[in-house]
C-alpha atoms as a PDB file:
ATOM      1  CA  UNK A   1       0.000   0.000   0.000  1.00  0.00           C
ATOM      2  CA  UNK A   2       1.116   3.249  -1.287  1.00  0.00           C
ATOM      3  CA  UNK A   3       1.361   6.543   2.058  1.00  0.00           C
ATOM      4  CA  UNK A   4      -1.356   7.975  -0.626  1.00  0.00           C
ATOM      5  CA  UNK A   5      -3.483   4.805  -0.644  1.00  0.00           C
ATOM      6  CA  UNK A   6      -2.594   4.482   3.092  1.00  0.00           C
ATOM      7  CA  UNK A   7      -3.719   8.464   3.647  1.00  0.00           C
ATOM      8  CA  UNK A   8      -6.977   8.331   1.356  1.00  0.00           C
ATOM      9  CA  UNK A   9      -8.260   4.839   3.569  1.00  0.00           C
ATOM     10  CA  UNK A  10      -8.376   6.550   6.804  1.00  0.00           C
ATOM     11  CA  UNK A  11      -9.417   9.932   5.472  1.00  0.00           C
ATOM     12  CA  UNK A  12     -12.162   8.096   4.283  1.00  0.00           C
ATOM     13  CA  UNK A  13     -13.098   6.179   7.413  1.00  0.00           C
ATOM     14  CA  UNK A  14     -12.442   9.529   9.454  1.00  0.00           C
ATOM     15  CA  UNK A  15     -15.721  10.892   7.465  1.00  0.00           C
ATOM     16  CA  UNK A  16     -18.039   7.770   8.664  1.00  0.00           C
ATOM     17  CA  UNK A  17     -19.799   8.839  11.771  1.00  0.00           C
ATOM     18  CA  UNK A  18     -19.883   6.532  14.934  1.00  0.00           C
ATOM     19  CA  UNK A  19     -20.446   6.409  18.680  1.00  0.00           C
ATOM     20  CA  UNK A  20     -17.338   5.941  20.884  1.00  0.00           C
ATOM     21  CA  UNK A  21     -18.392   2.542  21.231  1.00  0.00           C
ATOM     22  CA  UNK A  22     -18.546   1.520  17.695  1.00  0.00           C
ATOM     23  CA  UNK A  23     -15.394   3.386  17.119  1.00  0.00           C
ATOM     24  CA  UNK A  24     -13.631   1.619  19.919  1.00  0.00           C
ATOM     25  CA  UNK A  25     -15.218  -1.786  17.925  1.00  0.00           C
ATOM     26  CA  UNK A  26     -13.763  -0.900  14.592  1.00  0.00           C
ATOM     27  CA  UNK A  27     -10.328   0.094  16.450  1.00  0.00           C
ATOM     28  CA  UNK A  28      -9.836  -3.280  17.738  1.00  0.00           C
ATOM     29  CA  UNK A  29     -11.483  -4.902  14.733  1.00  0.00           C
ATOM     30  CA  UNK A  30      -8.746  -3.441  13.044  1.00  0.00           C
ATOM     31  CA  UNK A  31      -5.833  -4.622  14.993  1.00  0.00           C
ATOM     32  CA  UNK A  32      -7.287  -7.850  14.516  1.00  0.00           C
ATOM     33  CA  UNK A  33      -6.703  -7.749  10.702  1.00  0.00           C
ATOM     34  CA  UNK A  34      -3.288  -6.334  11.258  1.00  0.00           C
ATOM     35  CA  UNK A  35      -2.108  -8.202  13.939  1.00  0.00           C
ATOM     36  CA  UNK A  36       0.697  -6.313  14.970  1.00  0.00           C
ATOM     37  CA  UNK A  37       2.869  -7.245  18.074  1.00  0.00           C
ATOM     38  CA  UNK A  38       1.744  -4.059  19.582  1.00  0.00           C
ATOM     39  CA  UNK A  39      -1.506  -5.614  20.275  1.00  0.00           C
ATOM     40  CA  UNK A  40      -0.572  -8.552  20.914  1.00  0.00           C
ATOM     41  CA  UNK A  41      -1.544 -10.044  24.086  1.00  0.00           C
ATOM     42  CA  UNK A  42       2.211 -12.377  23.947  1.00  0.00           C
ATOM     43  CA  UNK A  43       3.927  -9.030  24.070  1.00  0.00           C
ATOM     44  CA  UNK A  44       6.485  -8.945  26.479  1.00  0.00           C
ATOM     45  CA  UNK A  45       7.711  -4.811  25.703  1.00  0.00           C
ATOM     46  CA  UNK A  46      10.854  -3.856  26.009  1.00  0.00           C
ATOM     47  CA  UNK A  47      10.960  -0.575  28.632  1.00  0.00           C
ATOM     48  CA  UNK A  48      13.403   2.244  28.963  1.00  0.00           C
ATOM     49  CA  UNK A  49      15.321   1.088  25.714  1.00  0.00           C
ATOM     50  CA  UNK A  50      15.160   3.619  23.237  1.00  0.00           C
ATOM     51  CA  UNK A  51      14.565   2.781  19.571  1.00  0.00           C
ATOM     52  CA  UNK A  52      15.351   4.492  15.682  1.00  0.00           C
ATOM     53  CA  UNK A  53      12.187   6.026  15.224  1.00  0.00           C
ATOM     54  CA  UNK A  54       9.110   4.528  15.519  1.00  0.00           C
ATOM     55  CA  UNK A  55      10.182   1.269  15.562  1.00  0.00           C
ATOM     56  CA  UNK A  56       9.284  -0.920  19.052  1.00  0.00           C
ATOM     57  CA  UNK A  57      10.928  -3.908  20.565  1.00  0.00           C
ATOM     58  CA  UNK A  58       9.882  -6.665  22.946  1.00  0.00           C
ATOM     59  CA  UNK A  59       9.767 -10.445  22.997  1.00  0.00           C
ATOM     60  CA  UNK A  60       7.092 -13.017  22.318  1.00  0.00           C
ATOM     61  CA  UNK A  61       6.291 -15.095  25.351  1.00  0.00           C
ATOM     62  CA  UNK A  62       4.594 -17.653  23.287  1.00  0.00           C
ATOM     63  CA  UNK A  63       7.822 -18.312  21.129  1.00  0.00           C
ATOM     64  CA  UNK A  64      10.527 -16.556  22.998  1.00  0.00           C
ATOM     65  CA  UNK A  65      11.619 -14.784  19.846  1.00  0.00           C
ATOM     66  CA  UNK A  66      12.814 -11.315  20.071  1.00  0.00           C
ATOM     67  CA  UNK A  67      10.318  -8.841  17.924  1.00  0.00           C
ATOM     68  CA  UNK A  68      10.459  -5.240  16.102  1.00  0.00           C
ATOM     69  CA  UNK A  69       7.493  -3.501  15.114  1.00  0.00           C
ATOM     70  CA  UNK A  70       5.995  -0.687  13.832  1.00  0.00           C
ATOM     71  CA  UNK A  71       2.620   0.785  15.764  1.00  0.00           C
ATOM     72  CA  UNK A  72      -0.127   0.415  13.227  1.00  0.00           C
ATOM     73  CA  UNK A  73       1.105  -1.625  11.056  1.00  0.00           C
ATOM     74  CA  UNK A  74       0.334  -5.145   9.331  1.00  0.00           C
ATOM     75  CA  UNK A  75       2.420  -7.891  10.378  1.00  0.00           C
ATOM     76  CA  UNK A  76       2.217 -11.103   7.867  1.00  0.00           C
ATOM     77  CA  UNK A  77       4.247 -13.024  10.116  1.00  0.00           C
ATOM     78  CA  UNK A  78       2.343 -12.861  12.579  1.00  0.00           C
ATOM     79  CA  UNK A  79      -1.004 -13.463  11.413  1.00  0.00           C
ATOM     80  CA  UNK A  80      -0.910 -17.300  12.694  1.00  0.00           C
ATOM     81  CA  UNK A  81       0.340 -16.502  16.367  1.00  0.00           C
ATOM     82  CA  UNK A  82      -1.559 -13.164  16.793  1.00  0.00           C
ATOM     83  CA  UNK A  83      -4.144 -12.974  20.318  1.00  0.00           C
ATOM     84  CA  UNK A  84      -5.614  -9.686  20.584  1.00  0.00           C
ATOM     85  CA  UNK A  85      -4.583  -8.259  24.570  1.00  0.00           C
ATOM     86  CA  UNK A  86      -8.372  -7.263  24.822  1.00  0.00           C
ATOM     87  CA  UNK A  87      -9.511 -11.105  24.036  1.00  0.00           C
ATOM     88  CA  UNK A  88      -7.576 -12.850  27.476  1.00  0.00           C
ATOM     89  CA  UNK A  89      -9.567 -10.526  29.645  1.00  0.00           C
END
């Protein structure tokens, strides 16, 4: 996905109008699809390390692997592994 294509699908979701409660539904219905470590309920993150950028570190207490990752972004690797945090509640 192209930063335009990226920009023009949450401009267009940004015009839809929801309550806080479906919002906070399509948030998490979101990181679902993406399945980013960030939301990950394995996460183990990494604290008072600083990082390049925006890039994130931690380790995966289901397979003990070390893990980078971007906030917000899709992870095809992890699409098998993924648990959402919200879900273990």
């Amino acid at each position: 996905m192209t930063k335009r294509q990226y920009k023009n699908y949450w401009d267009a979701t940004s015009t839809v109008t929801m309550t806080p409660e479906q919002y906070n539904e399509w948030v998490i219905g979101m990181q679902k699809v993406d399945c980013n470590c960030n939301d990950c309920a394995y996460l183990i993150r990494d604290t008072g390390k600083t990082t390049k950028g925006a890039i994130k570190t931690g380790t995966c207490s289901k397979t003990g692997e070390r893990r980078t990752f971007l906030q917000g972004h899709c992870q095809l690797d992890t699409q098998e592994c993924f648990v959402h945090r919200r879900d273990v509640r």
